[in-house]
PDB file of N, CA and C in Angstrom:
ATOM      1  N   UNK A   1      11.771  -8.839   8.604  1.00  0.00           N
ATOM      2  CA  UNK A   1      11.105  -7.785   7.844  1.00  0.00           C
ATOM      3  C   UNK A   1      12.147  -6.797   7.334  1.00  0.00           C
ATOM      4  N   UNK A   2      11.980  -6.163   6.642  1.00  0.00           N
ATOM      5  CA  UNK A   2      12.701  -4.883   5.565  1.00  0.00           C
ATOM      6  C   UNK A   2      13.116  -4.200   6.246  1.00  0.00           C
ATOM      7  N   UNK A   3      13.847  -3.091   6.050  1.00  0.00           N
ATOM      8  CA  UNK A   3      14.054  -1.949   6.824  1.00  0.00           C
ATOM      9  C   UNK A   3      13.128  -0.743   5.594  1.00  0.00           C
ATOM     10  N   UNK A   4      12.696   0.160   5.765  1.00  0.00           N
ATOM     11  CA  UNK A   4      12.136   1.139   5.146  1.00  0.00           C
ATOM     12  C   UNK A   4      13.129   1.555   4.175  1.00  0.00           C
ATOM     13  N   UNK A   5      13.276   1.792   3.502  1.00  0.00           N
ATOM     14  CA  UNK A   5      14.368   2.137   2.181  1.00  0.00           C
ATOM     15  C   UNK A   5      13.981   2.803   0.686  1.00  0.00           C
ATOM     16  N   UNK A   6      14.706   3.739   1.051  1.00  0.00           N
ATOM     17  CA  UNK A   6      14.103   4.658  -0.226  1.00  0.00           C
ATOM     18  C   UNK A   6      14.901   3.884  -1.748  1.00  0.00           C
ATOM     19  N   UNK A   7      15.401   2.963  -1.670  1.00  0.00           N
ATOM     20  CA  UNK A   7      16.299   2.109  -2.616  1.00  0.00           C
ATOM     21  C   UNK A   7      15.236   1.092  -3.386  1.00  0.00           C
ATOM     22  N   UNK A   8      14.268   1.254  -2.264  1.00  0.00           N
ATOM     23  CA  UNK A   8      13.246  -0.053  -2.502  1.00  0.00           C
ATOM     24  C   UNK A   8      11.957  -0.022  -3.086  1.00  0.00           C
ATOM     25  N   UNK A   9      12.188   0.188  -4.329  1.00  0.00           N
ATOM     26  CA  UNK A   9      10.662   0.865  -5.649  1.00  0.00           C
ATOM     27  C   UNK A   9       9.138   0.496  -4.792  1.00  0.00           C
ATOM     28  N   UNK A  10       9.056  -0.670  -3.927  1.00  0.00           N
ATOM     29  CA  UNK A  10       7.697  -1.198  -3.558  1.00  0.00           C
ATOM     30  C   UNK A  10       8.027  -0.475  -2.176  1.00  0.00           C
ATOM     31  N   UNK A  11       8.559   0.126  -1.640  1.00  0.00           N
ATOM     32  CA  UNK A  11       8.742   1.105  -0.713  1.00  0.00           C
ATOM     33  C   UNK A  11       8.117   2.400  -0.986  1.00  0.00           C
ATOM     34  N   UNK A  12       8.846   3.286  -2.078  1.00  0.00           N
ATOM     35  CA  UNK A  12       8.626   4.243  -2.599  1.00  0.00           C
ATOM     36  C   UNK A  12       7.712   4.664  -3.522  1.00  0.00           C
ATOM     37  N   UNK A  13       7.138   3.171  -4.366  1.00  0.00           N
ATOM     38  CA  UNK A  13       5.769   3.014  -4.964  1.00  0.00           C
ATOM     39  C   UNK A  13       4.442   3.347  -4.499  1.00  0.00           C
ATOM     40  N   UNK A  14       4.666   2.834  -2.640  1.00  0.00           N
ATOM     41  CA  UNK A  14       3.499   2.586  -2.132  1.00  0.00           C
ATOM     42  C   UNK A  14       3.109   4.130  -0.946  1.00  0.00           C
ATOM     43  N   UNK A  15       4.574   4.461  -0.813  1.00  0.00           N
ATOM     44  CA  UNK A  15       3.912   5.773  -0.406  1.00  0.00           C
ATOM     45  C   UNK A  15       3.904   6.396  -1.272  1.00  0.00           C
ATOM     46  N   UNK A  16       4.237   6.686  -2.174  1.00  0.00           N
ATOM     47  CA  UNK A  16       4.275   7.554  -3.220  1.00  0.00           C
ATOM     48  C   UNK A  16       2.696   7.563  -3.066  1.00  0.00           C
ATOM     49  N   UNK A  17       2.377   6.781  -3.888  1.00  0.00           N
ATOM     50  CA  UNK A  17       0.252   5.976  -3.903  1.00  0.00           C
ATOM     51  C   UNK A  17      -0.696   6.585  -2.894  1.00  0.00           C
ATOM     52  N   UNK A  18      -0.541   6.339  -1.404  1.00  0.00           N
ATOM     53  CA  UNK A  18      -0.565   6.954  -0.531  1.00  0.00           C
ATOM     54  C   UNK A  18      -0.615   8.750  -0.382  1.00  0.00           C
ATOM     55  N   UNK A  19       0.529   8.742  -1.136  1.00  0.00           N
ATOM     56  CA  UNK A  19       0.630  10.300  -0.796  1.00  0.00           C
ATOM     57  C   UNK A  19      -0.022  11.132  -1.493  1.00  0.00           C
ATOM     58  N   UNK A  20      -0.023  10.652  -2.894  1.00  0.00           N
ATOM     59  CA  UNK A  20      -0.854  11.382  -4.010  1.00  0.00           C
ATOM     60  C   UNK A  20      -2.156  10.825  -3.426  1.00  0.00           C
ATOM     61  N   UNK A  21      -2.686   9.955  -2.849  1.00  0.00           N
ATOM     62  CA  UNK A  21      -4.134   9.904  -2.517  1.00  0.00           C
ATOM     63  C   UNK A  21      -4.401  10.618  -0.963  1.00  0.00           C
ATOM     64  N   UNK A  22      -3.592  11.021  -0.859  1.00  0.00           N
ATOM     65  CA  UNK A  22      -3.979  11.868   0.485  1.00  0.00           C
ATOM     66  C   UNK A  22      -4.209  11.487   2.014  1.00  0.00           C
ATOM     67  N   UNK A  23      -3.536  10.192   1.604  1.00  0.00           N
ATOM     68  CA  UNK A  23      -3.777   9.433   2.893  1.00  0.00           C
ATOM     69  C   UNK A  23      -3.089   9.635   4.187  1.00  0.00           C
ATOM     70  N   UNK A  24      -1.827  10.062   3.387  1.00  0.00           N
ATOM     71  CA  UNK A  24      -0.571  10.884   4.409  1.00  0.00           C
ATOM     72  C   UNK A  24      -0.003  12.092   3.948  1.00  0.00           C
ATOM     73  N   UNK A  25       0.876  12.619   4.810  1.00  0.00           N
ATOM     74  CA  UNK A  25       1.331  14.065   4.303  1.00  0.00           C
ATOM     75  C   UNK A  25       2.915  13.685   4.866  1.00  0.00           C
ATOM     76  N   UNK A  26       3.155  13.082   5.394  1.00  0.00           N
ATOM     77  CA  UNK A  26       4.426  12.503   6.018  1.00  0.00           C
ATOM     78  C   UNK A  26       5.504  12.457   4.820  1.00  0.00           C
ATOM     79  N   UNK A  27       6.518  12.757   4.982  1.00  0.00           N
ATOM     80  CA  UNK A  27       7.883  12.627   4.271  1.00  0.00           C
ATOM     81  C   UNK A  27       7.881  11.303   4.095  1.00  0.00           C
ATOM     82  N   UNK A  28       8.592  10.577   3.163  1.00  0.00           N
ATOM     83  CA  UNK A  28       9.021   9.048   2.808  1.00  0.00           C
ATOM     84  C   UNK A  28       9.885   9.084   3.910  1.00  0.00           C
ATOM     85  N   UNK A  29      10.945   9.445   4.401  1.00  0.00           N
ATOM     86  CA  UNK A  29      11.848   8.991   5.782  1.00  0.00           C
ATOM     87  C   UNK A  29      11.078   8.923   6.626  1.00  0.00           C
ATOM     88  N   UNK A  30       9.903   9.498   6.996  1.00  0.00           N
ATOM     89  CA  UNK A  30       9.541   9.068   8.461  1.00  0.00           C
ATOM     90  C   UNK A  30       7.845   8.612   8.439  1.00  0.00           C
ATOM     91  N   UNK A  31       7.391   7.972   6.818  1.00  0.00           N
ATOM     92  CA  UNK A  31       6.332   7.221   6.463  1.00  0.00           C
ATOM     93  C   UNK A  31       6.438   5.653   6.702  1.00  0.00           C
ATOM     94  N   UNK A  32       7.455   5.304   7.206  1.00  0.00           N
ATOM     95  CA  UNK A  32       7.546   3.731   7.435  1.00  0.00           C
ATOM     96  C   UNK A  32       6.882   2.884   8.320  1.00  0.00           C
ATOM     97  N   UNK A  33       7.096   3.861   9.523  1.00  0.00           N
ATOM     98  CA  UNK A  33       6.454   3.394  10.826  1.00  0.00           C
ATOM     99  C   UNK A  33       4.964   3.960  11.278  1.00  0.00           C
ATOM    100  N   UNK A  34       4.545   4.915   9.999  1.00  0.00           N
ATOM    101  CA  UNK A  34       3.501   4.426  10.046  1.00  0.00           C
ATOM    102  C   UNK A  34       2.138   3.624  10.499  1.00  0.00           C
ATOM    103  N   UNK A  35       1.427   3.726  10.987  1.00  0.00           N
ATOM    104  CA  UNK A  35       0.233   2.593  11.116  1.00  0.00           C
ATOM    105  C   UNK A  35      -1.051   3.067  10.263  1.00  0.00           C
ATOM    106  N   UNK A  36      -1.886   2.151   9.731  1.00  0.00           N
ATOM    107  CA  UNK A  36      -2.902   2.427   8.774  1.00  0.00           C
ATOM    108  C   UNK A  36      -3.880   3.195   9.706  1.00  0.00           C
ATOM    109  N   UNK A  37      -3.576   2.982  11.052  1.00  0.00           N
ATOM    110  CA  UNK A  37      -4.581   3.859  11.375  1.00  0.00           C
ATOM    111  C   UNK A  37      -4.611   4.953  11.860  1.00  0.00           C
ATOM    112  N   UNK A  38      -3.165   5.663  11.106  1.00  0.00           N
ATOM    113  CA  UNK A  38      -2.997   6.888  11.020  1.00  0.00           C
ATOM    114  C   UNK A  38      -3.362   7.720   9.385  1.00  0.00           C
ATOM    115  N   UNK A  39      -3.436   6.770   8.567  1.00  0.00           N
ATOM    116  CA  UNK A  39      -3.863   7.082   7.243  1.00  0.00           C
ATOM    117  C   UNK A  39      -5.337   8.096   7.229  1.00  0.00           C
ATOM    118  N   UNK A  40      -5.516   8.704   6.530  1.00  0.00           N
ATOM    119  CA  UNK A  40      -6.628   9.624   6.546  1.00  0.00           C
ATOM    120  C   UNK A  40      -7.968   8.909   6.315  1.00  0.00           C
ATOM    121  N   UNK A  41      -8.591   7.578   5.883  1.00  0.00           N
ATOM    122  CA  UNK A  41      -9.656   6.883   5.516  1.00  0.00           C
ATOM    123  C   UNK A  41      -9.866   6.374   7.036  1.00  0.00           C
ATOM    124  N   UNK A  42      -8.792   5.826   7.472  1.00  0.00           N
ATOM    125  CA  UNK A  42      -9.416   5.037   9.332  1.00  0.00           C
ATOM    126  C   UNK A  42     -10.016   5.955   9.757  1.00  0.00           C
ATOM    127  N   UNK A  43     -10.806   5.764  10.006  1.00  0.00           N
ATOM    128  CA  UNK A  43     -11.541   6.716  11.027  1.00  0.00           C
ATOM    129  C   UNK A  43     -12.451   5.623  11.939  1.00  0.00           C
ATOM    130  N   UNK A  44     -11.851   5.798  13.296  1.00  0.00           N
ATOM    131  CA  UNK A  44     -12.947   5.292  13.833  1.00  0.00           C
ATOM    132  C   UNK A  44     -13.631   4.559  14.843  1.00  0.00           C
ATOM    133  N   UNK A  45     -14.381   6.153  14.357  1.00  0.00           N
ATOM    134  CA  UNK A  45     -16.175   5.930  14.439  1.00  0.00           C
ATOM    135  C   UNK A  45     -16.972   5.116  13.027  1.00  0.00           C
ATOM    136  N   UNK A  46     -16.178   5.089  12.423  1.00  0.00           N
ATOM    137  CA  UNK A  46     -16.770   4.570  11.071  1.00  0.00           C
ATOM    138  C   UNK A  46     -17.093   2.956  11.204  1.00  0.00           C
ATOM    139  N   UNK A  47     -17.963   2.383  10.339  1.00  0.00           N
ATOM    140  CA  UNK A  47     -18.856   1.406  10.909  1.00  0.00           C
ATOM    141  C   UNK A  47     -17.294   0.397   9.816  1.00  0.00           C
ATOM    142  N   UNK A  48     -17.589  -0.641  10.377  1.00  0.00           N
ATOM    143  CA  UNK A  48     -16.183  -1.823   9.749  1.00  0.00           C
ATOM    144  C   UNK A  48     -16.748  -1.881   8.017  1.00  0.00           C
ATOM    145  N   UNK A  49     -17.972  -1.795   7.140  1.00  0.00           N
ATOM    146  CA  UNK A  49     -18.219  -2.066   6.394  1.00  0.00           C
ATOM    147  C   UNK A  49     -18.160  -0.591   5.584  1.00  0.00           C
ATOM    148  N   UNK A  50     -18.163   0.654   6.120  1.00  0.00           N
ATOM    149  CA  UNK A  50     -17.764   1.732   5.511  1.00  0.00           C
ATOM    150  C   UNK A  50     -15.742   1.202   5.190  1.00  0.00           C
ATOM    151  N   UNK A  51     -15.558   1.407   6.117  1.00  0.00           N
ATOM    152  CA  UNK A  51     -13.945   1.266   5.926  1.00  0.00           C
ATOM    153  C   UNK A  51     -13.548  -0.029   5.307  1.00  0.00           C
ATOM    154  N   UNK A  52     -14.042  -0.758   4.908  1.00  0.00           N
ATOM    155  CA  UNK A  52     -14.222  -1.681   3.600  1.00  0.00           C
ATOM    156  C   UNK A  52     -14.251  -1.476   2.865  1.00  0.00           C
ATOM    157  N   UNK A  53     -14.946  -0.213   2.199  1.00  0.00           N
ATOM    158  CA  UNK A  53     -15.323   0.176   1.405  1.00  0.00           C
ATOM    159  C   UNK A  53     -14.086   0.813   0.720  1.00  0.00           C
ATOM    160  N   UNK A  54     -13.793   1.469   1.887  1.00  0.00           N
ATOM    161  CA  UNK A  54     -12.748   2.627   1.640  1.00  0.00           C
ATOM    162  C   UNK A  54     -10.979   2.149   0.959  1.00  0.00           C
ATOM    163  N   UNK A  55     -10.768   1.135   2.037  1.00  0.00           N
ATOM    164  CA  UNK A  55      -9.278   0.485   2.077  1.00  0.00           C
ATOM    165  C   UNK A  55      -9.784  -0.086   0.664  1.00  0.00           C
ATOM    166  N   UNK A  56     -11.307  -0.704  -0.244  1.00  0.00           N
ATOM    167  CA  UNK A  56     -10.828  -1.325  -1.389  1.00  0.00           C
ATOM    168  C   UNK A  56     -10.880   0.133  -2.897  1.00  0.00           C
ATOM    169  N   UNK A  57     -11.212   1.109  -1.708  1.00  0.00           N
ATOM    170  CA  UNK A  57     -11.382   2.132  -2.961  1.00  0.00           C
ATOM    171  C   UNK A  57     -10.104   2.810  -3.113  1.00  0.00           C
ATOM    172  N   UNK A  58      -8.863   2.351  -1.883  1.00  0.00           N
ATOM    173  CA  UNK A  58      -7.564   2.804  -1.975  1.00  0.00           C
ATOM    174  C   UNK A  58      -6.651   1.802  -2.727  1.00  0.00           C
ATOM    175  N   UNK A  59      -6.893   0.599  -2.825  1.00  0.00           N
ATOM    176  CA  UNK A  59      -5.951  -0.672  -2.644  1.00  0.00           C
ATOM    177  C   UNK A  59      -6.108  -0.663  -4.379  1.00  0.00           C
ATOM    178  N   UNK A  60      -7.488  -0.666  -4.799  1.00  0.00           N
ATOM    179  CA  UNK A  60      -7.799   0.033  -6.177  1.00  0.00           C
ATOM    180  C   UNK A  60      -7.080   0.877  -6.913  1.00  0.00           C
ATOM    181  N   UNK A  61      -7.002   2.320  -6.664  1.00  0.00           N
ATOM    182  CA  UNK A  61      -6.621   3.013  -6.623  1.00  0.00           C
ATOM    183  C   UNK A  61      -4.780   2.742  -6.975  1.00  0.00           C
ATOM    184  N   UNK A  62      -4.507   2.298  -6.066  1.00  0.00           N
ATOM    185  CA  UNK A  62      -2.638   1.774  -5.587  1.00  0.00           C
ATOM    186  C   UNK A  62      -2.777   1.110  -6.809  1.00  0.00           C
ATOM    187  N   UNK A  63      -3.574  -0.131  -7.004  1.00  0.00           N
ATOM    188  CA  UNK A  63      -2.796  -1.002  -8.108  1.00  0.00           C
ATOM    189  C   UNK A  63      -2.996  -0.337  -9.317  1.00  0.00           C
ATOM    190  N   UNK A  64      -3.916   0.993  -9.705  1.00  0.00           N
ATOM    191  CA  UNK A  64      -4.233   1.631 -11.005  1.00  0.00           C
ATOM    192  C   UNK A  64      -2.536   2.343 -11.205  1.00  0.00           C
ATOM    193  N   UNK A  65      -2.286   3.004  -9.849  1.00  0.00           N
ATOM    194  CA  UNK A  65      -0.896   3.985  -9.905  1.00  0.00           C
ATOM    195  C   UNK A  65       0.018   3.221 -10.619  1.00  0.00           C
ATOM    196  N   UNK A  66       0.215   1.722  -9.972  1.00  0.00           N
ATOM    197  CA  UNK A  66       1.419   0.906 -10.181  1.00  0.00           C
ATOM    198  C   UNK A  66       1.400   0.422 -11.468  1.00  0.00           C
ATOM    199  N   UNK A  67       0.797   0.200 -11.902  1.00  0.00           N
ATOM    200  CA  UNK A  67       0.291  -0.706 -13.243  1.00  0.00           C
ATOM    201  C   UNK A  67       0.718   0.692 -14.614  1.00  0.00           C
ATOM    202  N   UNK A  68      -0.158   1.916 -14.032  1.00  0.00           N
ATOM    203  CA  UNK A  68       0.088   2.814 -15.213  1.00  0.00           C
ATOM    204  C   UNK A  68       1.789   3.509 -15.309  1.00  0.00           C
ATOM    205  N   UNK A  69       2.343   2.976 -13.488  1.00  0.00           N
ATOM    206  CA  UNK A  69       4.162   3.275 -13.852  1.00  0.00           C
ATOM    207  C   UNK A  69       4.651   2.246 -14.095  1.00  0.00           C
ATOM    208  N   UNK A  70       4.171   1.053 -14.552  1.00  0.00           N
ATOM    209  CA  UNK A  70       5.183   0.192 -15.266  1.00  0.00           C
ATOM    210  C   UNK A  70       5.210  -1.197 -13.872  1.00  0.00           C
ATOM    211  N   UNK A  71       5.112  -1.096 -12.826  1.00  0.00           N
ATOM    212  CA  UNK A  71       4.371  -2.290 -12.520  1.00  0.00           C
ATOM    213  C   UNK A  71       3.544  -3.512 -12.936  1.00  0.00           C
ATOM    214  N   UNK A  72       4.289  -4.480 -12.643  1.00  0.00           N
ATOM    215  CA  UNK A  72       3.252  -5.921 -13.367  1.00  0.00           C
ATOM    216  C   UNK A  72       3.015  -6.826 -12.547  1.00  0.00           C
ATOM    217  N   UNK A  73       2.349  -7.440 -12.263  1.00  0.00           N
ATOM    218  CA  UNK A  73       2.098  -8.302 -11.273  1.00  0.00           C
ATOM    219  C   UNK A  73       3.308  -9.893 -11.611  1.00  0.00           C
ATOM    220  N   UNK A  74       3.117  -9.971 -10.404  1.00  0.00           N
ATOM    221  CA  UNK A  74       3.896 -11.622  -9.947  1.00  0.00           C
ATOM    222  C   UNK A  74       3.052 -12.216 -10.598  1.00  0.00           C
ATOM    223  N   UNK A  75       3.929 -13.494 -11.469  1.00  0.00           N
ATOM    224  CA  UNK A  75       3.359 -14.681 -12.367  1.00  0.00           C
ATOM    225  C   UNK A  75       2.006 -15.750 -11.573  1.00  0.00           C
ATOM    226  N   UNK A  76       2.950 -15.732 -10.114  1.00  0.00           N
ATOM    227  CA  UNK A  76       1.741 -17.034  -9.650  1.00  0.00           C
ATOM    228  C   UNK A  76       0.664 -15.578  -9.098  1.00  0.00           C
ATOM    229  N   UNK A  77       0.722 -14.344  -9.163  1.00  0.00           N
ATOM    230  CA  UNK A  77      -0.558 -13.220  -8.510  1.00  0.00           C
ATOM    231  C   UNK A  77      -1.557 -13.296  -9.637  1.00  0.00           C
ATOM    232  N   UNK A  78      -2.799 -13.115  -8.941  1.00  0.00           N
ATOM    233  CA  UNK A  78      -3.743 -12.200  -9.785  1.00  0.00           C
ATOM    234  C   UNK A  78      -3.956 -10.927  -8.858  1.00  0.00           C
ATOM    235  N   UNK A  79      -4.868 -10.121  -9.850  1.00  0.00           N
ATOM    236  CA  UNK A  79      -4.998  -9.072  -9.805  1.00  0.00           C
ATOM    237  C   UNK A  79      -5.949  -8.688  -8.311  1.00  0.00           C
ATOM    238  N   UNK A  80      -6.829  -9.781  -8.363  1.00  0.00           N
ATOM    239  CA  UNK A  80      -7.632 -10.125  -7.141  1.00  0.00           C
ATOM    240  C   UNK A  80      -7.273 -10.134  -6.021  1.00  0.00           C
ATOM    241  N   UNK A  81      -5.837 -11.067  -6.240  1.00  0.00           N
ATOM    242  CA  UNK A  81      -5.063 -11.261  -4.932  1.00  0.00           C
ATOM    243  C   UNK A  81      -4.412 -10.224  -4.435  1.00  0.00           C
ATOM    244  N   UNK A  82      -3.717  -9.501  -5.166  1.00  0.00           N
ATOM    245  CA  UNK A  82      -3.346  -8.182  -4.692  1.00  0.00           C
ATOM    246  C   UNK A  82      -4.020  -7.400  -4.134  1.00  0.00           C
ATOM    247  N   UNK A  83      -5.178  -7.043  -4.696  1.00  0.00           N
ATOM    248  CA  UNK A  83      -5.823  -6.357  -4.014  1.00  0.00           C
ATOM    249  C   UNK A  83      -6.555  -6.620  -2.992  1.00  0.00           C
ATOM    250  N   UNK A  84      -6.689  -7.805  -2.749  1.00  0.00           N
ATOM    251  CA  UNK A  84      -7.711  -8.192  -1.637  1.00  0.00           C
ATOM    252  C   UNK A  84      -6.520  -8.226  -0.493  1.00  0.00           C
ATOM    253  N   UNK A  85      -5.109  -8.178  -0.605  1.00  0.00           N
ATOM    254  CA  UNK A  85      -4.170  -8.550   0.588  1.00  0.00           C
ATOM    255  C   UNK A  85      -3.717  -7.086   0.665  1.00  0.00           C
ATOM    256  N   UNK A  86      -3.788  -5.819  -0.025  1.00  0.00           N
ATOM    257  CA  UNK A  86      -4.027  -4.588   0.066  1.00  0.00           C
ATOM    258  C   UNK A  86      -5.217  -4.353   0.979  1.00  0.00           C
ATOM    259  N   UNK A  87      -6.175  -4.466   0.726  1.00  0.00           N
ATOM    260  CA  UNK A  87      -7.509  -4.311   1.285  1.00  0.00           C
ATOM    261  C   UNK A  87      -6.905  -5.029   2.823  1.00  0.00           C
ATOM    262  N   UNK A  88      -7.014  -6.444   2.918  1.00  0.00           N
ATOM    263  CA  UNK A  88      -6.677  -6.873   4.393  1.00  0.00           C
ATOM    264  C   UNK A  88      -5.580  -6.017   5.107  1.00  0.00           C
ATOM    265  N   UNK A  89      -4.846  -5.731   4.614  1.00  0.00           N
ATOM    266  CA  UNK A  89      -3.945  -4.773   5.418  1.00  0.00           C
ATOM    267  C   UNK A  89      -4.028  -3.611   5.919  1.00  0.00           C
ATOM    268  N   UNK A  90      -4.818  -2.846   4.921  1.00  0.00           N
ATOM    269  CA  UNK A  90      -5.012  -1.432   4.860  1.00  0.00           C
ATOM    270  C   UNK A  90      -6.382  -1.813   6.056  1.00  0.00           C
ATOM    271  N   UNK A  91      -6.673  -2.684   6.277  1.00  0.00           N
ATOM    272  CA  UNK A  91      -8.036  -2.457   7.418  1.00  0.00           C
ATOM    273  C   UNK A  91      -7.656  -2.961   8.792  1.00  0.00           C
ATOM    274  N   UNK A  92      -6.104  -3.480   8.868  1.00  0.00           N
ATOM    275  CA  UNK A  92      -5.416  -3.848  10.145  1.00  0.00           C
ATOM    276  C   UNK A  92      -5.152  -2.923  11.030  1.00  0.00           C
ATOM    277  N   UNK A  93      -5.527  -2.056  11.694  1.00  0.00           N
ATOM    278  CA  UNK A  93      -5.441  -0.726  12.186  1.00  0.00           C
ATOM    279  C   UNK A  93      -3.970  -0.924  12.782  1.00  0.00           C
ATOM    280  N   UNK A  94      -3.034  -1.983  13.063  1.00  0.00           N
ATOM    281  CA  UNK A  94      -1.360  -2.228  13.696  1.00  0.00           C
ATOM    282  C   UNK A  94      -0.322  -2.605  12.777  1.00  0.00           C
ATOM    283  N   UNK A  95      -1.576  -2.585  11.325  1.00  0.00           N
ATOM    284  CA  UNK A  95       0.021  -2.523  10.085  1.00  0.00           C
ATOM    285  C   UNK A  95       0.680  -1.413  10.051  1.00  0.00           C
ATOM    286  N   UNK A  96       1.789  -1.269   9.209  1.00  0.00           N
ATOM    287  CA  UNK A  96       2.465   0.108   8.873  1.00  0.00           C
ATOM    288  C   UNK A  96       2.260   0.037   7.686  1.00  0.00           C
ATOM    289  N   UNK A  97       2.670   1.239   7.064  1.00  0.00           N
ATOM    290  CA  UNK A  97       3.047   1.353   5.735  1.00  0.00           C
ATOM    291  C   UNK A  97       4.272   0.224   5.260  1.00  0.00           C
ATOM    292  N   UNK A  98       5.222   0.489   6.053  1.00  0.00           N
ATOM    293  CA  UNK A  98       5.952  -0.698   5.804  1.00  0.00           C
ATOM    294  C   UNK A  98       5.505  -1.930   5.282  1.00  0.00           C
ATOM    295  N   UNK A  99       4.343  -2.207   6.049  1.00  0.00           N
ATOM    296  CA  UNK A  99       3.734  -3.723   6.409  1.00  0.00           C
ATOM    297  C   UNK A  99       3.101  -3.774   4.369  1.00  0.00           C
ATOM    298  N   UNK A 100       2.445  -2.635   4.096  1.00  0.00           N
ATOM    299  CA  UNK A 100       2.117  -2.525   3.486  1.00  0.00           C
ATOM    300  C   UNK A 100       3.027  -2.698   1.847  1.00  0.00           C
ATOM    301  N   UNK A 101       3.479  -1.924   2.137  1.00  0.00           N
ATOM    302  CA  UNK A 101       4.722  -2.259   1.159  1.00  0.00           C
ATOM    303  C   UNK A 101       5.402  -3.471   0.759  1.00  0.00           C
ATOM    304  N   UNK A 102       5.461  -4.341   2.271  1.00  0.00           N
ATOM    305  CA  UNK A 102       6.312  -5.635   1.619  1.00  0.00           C
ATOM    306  C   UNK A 102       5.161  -6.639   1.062  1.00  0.00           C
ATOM    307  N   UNK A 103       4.069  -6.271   1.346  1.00  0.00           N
ATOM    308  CA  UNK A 103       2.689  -7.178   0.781  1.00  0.00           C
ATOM    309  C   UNK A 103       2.919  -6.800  -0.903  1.00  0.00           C
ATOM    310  N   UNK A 104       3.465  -5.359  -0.910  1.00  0.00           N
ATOM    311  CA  UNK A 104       3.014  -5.070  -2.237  1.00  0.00           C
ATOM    312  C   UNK A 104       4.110  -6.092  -3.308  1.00  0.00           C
ATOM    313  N   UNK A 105       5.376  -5.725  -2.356  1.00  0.00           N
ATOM    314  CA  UNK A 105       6.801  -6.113  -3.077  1.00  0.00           C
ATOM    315  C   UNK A 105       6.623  -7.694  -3.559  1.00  0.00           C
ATOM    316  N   UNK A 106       5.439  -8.521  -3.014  1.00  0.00           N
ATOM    317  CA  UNK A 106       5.229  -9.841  -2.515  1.00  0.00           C
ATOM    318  C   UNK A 106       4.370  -9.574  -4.260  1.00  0.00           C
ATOM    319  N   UNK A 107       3.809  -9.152  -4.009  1.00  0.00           N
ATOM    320  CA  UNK A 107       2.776  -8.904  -5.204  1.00  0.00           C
ATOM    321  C   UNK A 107       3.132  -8.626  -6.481  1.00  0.00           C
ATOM    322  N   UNK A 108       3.822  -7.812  -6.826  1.00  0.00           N
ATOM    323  CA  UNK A 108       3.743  -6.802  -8.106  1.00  0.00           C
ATOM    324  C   UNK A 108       5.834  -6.841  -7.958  1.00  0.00           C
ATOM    325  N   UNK A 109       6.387  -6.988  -9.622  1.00  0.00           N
ATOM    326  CA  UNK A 109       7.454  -6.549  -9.436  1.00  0.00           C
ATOM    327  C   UNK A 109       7.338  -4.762 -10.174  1.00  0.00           C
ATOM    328  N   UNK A 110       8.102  -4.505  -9.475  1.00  0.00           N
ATOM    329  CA  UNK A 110       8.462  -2.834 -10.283  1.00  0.00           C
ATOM    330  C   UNK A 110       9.725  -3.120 -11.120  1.00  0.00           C
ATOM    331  N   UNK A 111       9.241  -1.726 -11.816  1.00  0.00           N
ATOM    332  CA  UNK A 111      10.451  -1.129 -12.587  1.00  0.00           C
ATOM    333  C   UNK A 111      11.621  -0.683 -11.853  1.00  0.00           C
ATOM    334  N   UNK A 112      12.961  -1.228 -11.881  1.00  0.00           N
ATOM    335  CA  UNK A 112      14.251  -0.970 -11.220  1.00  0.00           C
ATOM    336  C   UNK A 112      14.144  -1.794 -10.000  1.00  0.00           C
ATOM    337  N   UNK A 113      13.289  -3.039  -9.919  1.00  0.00           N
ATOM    338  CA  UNK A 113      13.383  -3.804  -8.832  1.00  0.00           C
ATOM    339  C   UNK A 113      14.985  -4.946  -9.250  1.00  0.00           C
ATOM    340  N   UNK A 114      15.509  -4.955  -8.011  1.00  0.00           N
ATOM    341  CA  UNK A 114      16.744  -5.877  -8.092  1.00  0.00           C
ATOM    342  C   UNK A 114      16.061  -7.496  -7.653  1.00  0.00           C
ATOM    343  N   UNK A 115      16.059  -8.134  -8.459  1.00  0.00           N
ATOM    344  CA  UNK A 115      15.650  -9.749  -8.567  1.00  0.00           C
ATOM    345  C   UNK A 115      16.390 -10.225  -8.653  1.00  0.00           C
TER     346      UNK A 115
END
C-alpha cells in the first residue's frame, strides 16, 4: 500500500473532497490514517441502509469535485464503478482515507498524475 503523500493528486483530491464536504476537519498530514468511521456521516446508531444512503450521497459528491477539477476516469472504469467502490469503502467502518484514496487513484487519473 502507498504511503500518504501530499505529492499524490488522488491523495490530496480525496481529502481535499472530504474536507470541503465536511466529513473531516483534520489537516492532510494527519488525514491518512484516518478510518471512515471517524468521518462525520458514520454514525452508529444509524440503521446500515441510512448510511447507504449517505456514503453514496458522498462518493457522488467526490466524483462531481474530481471530474469538475479535471479528473477523468480510467479507460477500462465506468462511472458506476467508481462510485459504487467509493460507496463500498466509505461504508467499511476499518478503511482509511488512505484506503480510500488508492481506490480512487485505481479509478480516475488526475491532473499532474505521474503515469
Amino acid at each position: 500500500m502507498a504511503n500518504w503523500n501530499s505529492d499524490n493528486p488522488s491523495h490530496v483530491d480525496t481529502w481535499f473532497s472530504l474536507f470541503r464536504l465536511k466529513q473531516t476537519r483534520k489537516p492532510f498530514d494527519a488525514a491518512g490514517s484516518l478510518k471512515m468511521s471517524d468521518l462525520l456521516f458514520f454514525n452508529p446508531t444509524s440503521s446500515e441502509d441510512y448510511l447507504k444512503i449517505e456514503a453514496t450521497l458522498i462518493a457522488n459528491k467526490i466524483d462531481q469535485q474530481f471530474t469538475i477539477g479535471g479528473a477523468k476516469l480510467e479507460s477500462n472504469i465506468s462511472k458506476n464503478v467508481a462510485i459504487l467502490d467509493m460507496i463500498t469503502t466509505l461504508l467499511d467502518m476499518d478503511k482509511t482515507i488512505l484506503d480510500l484514496a488508492e481506490v480512487n487513484d485505481k479509478n480516475y487519473c488526475f491532473i499532474n498524475e505521474n503515469k
